[in-house]
C-alpha atoms as a PDB file:
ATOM      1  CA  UNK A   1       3.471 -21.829   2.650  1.00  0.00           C
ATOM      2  CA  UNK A   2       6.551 -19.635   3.493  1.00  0.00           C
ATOM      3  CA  UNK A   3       6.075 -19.740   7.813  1.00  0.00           C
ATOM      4  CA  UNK A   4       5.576 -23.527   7.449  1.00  0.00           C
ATOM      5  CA  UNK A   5       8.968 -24.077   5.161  1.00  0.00           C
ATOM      6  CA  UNK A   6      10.573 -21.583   7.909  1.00  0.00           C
ATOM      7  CA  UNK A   7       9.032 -23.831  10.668  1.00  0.00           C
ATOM      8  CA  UNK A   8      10.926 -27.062   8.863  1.00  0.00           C
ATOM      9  CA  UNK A   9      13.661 -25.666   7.853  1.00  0.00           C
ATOM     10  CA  UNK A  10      15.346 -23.112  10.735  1.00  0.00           C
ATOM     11  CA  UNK A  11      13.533 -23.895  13.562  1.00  0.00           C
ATOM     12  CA  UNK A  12      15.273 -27.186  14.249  1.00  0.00           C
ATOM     13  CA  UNK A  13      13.251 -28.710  16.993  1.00  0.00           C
ATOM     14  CA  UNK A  14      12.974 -25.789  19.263  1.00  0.00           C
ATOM     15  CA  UNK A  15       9.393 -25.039  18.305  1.00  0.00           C
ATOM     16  CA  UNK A  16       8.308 -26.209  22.016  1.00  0.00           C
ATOM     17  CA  UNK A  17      10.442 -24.415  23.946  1.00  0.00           C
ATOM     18  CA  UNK A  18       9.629 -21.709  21.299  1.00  0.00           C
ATOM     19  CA  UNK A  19       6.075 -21.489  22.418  1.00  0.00           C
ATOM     20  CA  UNK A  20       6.744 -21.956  25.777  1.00  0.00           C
ATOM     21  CA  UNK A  21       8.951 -18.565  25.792  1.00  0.00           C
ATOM     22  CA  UNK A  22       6.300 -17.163  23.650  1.00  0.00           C
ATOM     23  CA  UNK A  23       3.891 -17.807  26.687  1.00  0.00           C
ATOM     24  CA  UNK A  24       6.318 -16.572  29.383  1.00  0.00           C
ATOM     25  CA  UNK A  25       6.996 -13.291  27.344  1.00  0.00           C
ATOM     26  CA  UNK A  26       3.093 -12.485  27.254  1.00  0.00           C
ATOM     27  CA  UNK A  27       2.459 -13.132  30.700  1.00  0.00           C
ATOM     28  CA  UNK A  28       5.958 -10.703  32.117  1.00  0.00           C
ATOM     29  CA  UNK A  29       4.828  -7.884  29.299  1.00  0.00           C
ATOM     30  CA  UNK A  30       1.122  -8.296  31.258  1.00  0.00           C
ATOM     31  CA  UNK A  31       2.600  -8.374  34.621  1.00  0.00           C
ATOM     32  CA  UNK A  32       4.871  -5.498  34.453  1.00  0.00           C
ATOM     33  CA  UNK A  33       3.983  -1.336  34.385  1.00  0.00           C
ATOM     34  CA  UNK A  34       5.854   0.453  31.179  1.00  0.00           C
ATOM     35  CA  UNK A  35       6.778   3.792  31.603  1.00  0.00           C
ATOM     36  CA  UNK A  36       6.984   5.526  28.532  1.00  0.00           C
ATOM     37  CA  UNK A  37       8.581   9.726  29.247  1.00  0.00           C
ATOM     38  CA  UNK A  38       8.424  11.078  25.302  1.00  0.00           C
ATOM     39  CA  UNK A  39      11.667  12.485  24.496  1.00  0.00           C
ATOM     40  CA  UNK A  40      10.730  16.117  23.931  1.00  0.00           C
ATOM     41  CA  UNK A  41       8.546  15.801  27.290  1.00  0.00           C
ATOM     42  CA  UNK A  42      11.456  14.405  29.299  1.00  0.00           C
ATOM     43  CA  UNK A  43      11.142  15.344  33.024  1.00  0.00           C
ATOM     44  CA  UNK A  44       7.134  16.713  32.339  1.00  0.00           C
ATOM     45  CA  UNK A  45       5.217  13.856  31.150  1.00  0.00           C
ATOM     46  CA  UNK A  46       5.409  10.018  31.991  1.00  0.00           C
ATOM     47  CA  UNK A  47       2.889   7.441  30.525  1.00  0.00           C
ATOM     48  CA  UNK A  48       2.390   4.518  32.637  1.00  0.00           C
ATOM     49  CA  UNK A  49       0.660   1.555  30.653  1.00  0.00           C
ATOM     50  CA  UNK A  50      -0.841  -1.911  32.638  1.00  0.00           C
ATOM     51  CA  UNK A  51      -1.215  -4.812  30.872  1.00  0.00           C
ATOM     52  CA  UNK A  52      -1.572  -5.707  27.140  1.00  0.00           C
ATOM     53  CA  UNK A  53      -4.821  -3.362  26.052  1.00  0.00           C
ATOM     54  CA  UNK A  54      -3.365  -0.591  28.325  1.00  0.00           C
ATOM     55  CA  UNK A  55       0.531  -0.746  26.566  1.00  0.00           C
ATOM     56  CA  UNK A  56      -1.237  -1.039  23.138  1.00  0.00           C
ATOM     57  CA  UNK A  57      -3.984   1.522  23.535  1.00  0.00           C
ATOM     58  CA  UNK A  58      -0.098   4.220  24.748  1.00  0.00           C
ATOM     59  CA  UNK A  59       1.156   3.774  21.187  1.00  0.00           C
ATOM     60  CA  UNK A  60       2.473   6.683  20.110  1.00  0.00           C
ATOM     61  CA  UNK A  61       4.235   7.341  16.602  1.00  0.00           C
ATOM     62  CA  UNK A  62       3.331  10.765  14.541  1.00  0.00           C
ATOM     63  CA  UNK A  63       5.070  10.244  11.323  1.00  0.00           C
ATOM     64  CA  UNK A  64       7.060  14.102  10.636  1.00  0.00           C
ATOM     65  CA  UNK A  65       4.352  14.996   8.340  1.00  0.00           C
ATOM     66  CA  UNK A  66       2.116  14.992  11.535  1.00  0.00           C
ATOM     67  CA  UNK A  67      -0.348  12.723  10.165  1.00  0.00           C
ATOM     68  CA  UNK A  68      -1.872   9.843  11.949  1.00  0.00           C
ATOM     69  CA  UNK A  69       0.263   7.238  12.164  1.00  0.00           C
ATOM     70  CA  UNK A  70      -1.459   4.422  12.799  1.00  0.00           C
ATOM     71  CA  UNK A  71      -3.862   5.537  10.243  1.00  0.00           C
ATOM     72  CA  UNK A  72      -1.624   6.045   7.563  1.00  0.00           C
ATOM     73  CA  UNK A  73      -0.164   2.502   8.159  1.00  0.00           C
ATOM     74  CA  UNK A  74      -3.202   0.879   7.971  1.00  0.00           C
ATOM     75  CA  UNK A  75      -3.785   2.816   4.385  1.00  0.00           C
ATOM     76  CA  UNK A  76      -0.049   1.811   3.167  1.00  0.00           C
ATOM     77  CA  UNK A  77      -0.538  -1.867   4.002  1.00  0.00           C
ATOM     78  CA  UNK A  78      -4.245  -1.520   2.417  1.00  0.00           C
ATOM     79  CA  UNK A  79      -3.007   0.088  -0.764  1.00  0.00           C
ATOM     80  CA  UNK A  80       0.160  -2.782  -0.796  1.00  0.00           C
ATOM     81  CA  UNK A  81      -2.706  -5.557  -0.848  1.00  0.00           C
ATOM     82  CA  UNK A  82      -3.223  -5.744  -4.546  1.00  0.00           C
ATOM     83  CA  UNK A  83       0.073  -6.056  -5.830  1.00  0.00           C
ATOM     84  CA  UNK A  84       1.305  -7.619  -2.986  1.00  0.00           C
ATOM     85  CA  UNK A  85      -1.363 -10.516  -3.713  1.00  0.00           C
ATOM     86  CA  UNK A  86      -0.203 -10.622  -7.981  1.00  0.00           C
ATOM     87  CA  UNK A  87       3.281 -11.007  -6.543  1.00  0.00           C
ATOM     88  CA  UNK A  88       1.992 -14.036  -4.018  1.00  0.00           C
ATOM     89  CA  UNK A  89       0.632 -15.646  -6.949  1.00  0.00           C
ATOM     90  CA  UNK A  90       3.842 -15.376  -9.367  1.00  0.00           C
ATOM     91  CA  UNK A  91       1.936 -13.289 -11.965  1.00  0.00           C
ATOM     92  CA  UNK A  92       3.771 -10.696 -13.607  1.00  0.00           C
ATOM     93  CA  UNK A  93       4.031  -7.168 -12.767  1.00  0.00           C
ATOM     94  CA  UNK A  94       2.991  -4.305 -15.259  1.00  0.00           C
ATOM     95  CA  UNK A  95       4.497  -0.753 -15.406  1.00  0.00           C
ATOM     96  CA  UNK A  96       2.005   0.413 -13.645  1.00  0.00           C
ATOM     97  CA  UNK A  97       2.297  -2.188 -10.733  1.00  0.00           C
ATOM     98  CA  UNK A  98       5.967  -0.634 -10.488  1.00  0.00           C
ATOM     99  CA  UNK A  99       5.261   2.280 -10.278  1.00  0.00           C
ATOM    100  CA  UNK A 100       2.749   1.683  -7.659  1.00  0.00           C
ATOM    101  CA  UNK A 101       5.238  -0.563  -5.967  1.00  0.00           C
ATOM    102  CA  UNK A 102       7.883   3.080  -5.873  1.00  0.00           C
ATOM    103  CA  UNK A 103       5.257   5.422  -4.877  1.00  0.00           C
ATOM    104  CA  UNK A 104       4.084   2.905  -1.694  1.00  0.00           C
ATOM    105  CA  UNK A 105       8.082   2.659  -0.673  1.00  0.00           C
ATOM    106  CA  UNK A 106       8.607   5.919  -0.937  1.00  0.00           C
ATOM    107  CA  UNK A 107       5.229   5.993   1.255  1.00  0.00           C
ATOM    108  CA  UNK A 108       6.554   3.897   3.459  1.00  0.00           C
ATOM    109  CA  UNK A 109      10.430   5.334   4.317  1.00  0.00           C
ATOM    110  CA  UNK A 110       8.670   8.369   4.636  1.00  0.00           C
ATOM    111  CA  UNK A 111       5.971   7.054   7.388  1.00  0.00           C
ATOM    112  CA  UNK A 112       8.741   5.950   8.883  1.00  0.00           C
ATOM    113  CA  UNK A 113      11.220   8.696   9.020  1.00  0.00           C
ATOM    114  CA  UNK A 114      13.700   6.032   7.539  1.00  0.00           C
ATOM    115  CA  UNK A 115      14.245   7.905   3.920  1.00  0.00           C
ATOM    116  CA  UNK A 116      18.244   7.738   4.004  1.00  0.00           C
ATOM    117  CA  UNK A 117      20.390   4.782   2.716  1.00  0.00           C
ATOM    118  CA  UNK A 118      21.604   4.186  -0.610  1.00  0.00           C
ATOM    119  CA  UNK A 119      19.103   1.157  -1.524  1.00  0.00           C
ATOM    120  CA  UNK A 120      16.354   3.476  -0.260  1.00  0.00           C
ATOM    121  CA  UNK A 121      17.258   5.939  -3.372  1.00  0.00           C
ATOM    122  CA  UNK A 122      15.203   5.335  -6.222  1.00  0.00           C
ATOM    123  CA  UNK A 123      14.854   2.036  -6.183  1.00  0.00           C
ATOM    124  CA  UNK A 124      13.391  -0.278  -8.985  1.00  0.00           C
ATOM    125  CA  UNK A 125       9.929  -2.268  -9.515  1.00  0.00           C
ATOM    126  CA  UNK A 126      11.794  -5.010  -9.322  1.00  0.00           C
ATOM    127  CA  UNK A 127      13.805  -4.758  -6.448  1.00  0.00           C
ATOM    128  CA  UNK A 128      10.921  -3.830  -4.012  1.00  0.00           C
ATOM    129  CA  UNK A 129       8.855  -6.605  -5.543  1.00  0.00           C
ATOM    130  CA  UNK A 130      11.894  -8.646  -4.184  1.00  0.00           C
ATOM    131  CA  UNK A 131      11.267  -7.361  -0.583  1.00  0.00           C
ATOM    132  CA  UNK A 132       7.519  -8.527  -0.955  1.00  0.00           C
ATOM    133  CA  UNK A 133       8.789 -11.840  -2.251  1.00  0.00           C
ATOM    134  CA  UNK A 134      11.331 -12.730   0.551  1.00  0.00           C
ATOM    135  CA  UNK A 135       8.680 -11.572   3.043  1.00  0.00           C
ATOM    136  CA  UNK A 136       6.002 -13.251   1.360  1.00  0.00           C
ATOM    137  CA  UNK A 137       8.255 -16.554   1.434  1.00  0.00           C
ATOM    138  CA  UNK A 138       9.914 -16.180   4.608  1.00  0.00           C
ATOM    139  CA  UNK A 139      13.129 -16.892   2.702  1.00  0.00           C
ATOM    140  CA  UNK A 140      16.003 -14.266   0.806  1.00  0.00           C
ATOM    141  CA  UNK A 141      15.227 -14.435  -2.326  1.00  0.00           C
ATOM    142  CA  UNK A 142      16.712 -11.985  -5.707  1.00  0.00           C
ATOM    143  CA  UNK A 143      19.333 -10.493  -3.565  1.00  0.00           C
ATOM    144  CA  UNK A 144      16.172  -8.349  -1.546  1.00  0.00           C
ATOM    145  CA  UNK A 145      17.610  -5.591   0.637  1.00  0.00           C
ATOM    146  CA  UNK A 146      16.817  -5.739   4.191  1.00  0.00           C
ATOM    147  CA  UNK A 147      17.620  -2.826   7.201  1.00  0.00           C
ATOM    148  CA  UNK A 148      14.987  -0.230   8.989  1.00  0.00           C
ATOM    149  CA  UNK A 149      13.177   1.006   5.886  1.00  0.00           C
ATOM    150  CA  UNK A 150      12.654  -2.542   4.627  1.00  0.00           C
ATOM    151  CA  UNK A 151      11.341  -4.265   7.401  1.00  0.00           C
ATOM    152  CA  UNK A 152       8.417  -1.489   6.827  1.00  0.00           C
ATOM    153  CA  UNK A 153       8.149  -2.445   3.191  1.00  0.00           C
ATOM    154  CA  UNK A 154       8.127  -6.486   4.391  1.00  0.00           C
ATOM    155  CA  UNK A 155       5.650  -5.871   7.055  1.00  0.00           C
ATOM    156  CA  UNK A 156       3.048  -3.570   5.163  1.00  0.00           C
ATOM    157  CA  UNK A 157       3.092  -5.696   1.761  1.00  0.00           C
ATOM    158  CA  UNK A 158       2.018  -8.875   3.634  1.00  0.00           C
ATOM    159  CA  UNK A 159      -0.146  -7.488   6.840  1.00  0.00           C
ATOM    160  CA  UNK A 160      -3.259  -8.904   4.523  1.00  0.00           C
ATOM    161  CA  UNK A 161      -1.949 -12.465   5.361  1.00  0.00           C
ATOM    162  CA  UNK A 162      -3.021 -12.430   8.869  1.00  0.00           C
ATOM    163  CA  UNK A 163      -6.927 -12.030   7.456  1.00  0.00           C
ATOM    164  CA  UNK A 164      -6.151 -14.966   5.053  1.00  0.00           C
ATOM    165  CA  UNK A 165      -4.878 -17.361   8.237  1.00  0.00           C
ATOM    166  CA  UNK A 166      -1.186 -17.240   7.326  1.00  0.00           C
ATOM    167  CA  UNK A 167       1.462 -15.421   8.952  1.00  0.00           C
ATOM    168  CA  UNK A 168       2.601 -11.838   7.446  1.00  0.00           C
ATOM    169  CA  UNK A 169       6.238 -10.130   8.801  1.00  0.00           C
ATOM    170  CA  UNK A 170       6.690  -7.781  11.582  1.00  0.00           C
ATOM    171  CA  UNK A 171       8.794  -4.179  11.663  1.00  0.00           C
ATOM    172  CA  UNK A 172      11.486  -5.541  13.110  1.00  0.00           C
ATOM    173  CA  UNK A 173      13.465  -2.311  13.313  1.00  0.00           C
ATOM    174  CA  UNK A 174      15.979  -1.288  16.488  1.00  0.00           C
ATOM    175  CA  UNK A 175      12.836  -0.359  18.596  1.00  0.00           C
ATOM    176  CA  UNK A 176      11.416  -3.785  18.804  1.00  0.00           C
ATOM    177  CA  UNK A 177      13.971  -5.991  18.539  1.00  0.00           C
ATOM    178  CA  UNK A 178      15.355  -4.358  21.297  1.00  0.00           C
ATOM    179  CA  UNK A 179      11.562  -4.538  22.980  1.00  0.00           C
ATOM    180  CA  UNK A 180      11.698  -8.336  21.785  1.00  0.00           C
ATOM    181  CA  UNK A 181      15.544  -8.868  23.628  1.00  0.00           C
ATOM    182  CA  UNK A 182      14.958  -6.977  26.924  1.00  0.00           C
ATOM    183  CA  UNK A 183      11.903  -9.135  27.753  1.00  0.00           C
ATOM    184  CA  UNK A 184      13.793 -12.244  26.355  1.00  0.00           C
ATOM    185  CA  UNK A 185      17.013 -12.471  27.631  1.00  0.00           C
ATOM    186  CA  UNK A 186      14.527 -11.406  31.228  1.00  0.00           C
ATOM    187  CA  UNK A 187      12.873 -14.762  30.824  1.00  0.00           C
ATOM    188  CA  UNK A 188      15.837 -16.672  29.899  1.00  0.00           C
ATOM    189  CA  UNK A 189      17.571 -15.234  33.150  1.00  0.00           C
ATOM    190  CA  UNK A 190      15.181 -15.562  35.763  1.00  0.00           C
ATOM    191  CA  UNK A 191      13.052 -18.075  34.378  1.00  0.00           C
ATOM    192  CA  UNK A 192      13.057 -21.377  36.242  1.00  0.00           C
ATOM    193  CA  UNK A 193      12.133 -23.142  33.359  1.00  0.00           C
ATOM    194  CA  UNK A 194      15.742 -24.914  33.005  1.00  0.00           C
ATOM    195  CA  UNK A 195      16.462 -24.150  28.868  1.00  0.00           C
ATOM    196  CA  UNK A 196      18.864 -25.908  27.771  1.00  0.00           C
ATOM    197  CA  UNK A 197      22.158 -24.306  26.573  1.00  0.00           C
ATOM    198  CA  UNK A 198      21.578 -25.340  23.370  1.00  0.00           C
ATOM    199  CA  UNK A 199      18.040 -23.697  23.047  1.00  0.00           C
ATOM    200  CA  UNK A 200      19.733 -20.641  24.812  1.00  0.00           C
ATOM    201  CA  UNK A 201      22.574 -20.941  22.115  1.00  0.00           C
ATOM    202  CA  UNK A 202      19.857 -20.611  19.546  1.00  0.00           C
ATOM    203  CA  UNK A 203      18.026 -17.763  20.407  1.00  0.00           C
ATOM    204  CA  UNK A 204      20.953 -15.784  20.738  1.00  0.00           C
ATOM    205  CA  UNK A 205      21.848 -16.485  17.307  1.00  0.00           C
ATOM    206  CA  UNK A 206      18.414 -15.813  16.054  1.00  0.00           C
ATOM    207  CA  UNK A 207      16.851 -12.897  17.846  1.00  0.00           C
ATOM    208  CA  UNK A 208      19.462 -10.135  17.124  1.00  0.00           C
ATOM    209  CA  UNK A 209      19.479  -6.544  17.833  1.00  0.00           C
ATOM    210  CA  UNK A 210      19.254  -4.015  14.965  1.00  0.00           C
ATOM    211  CA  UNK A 211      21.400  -0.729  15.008  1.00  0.00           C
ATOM    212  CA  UNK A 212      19.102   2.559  15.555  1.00  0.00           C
ATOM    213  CA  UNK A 213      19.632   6.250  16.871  1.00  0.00           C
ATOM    214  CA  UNK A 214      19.753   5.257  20.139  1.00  0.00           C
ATOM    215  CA  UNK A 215      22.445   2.854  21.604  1.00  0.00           C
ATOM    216  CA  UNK A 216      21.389   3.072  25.175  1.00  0.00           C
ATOM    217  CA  UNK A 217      18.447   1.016  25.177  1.00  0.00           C
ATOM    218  CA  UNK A 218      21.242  -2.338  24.879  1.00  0.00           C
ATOM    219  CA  UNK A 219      23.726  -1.114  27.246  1.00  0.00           C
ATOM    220  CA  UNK A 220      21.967  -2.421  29.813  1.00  0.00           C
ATOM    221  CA  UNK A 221      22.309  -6.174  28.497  1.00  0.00           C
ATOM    222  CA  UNK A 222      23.743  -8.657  30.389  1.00  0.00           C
ATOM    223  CA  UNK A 223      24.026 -11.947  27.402  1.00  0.00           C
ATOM    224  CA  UNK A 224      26.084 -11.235  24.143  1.00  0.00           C
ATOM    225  CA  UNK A 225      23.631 -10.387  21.140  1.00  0.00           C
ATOM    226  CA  UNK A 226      24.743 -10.324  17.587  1.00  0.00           C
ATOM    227  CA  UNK A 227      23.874  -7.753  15.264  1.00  0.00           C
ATOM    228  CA  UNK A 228      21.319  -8.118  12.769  1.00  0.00           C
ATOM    229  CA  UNK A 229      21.822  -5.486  10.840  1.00  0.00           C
ATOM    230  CA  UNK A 230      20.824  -5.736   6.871  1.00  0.00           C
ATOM    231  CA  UNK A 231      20.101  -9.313   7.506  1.00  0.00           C
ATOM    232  CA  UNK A 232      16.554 -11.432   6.534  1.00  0.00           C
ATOM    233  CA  UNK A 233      16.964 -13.977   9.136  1.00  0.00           C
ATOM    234  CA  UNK A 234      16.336 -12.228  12.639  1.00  0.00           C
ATOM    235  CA  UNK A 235      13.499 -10.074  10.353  1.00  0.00           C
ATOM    236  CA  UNK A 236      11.923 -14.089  10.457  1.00  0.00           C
ATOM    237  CA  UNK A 237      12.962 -15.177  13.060  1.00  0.00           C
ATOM    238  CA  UNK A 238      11.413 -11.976  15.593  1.00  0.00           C
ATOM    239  CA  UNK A 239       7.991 -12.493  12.956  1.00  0.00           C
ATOM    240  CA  UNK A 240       7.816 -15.999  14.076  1.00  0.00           C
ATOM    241  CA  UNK A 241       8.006 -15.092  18.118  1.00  0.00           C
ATOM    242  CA  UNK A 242       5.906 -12.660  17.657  1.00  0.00           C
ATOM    243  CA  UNK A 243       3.386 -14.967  15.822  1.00  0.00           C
ATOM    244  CA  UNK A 244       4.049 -17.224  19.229  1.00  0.00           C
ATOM    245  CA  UNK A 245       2.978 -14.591  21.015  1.00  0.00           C
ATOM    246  CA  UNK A 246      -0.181 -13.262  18.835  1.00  0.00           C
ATOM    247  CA  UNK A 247      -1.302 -17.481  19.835  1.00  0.00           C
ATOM    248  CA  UNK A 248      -0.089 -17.297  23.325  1.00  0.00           C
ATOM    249  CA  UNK A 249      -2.594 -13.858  23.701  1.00  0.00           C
ATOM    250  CA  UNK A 250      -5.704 -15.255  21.909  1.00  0.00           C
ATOM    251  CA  UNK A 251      -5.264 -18.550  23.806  1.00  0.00           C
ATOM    252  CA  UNK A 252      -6.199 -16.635  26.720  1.00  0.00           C
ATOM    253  CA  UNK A 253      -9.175 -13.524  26.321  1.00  0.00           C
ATOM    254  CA  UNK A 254     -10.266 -14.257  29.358  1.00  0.00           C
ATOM    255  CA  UNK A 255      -6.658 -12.837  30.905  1.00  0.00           C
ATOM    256  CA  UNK A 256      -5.187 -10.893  28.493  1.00  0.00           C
ATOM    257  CA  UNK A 257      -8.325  -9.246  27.204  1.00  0.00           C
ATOM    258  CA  UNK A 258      -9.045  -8.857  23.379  1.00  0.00           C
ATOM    259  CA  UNK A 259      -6.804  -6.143  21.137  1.00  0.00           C
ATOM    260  CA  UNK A 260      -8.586  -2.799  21.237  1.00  0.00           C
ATOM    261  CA  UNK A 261      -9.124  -1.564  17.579  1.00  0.00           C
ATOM    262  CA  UNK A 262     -10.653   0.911  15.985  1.00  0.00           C
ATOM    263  CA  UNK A 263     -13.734  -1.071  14.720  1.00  0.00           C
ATOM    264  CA  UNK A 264     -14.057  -2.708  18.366  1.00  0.00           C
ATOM    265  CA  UNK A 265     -12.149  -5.260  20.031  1.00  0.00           C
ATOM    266  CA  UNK A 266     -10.687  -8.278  17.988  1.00  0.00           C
ATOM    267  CA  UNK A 267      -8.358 -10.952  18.520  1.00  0.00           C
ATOM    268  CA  UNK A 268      -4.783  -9.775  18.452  1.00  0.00           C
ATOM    269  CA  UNK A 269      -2.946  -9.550  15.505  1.00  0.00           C
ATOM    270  CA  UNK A 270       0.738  -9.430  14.831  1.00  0.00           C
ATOM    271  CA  UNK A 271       0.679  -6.419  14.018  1.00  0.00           C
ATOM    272  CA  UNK A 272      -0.723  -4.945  17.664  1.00  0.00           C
ATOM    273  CA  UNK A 273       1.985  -6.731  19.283  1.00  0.00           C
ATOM    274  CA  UNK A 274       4.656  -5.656  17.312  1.00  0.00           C
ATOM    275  CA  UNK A 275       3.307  -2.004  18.210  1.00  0.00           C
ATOM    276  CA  UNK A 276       3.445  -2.818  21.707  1.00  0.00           C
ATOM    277  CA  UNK A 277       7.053  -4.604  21.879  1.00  0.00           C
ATOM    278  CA  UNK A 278       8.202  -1.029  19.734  1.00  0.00           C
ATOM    279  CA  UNK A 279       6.830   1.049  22.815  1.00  0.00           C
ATOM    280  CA  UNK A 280       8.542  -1.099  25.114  1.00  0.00           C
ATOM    281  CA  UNK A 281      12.219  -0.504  22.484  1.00  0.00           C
ATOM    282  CA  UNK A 282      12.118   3.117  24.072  1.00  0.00           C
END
């Protein structure tokens, strides 16, 4: 499977100190109180949020439409499953799977106010069937494009894996990879778990930040991050630490609590903890 190849192939021997970040990043996201002030409530309206269950239940996105946005993403990633799945399996694609593959990008850019960009214009079957592909594989494959629209199409076309036990993608747009570097580069500075400058090295090659609308939520930085911008391999690399973390939670229900859902409570998915680290990218 793609996350194993990834595993083998890019991880290169870090996947222990991998998990034992993983486990440090849960527990300082539980210990710590997010304030989230929405920007056209600035100075009226704080939301504080405790603990996992508490940050996750404070999501807030309301696509412009004004729809429900959690809603509508669990419809876009529903409606991706069936195509997605032909294009798992190497089968080929009709005309109408194309044009089904168009209408759920457009879908998609549009959920998430992401609609500009020149490879977001009218692009082919073919080239979003790529996306899928390279997510699907968790390797760049057909020339795929990657940036803040993308990730959207990556995560939604394979969010079905995590109810098949394999490991779909994450958004990883500016919001949560910067979520994903503040809490990092905290653990990495404070923690006393001695990594190595090589492992250090690593992450800071891997985990990159991702250019957005607003710049300030870096400056405050103190370790050089590289951009990731249009690139596949921090897209993995932030799907595999938050698949860490997704294991780190469930390891532990009796701490963390279960992920509050709509149906009930589950065990968390990827998914609810990229929501979370894109709350804490404010």
């Amino acid at each position: 499977m793609g996350y194993e190849r990834f595993i083998g192939s890019c991880v290169n021997g870090h996947l222990a100190d991998l998990k034992i970040l993983a486990a440090i990043l849960v527990s300082q996201i539980e210990e710590e109180p997010h304030v989230y002030t929405p920007r056209k409530e600035r100075g009226r309206r704080s939301v504080v949020s405790k603990g996992w269950r508490d940050r996750l239940q404070n999501y807030e996105w309301k696509p412009r439409n004004g729809s429900d946005g959690i809603g509508q993403a669990r419809q876009i990633a529903a409606d991706f499953e069936p195509v997605a799945q032909k294009i798992d399996a190497g089968l080929p694609l009709t005309d109408e799977d194309h044009e089904l593959l168009k209408s759920l990008a457009r879908r998609t850019f549009e959920w998430g106010g992401v609609e500009r960009g020149a490879t977001k214009q009218n692009p082919t079957g073919d080239q979003i069937a790529a996306v899928i592909a390279s997510a699907l594989q968790w390797r760049h494959v057909n020339d795929a494009f990657m940036d803040s629209g993308w990730t959207k199409v990556a995560a939604f076309g394979t969010a079905w894996l995590e109810d098949a036990d394999r490991t779909p993608q994450i958004i990883y747009d500016s919001r949560v990879a910067a979520g994903l570097i503040r809490n990092v580069e905290k653990a990495i500075l404070t923690g006393g778990e001695g990594w190595s400058d090589k492992f250090k090295a690593y992450v800071q090659d891997q985990l990159r930040w991702v250019p957005g609308r607003d710049a300030n939520r870096l400056r405050s930085l103190q370790l050089r991050w590289r951009s990731g911008y249009q690139k596949w391999q921090p897209q993995f690399f932030g799907s595999l630490l938050v698949r860490l973390m997704r294991d780190a939670l469930n390891a532990q229900p009796e701490r963390y609590g279960l992920m509050p859902d709509q149906d009930g409570d589950r065990r968390w998915t990827m998914r609810g903890i990229e929501m979370v680290m894109f709350m804490e990218g404010y």
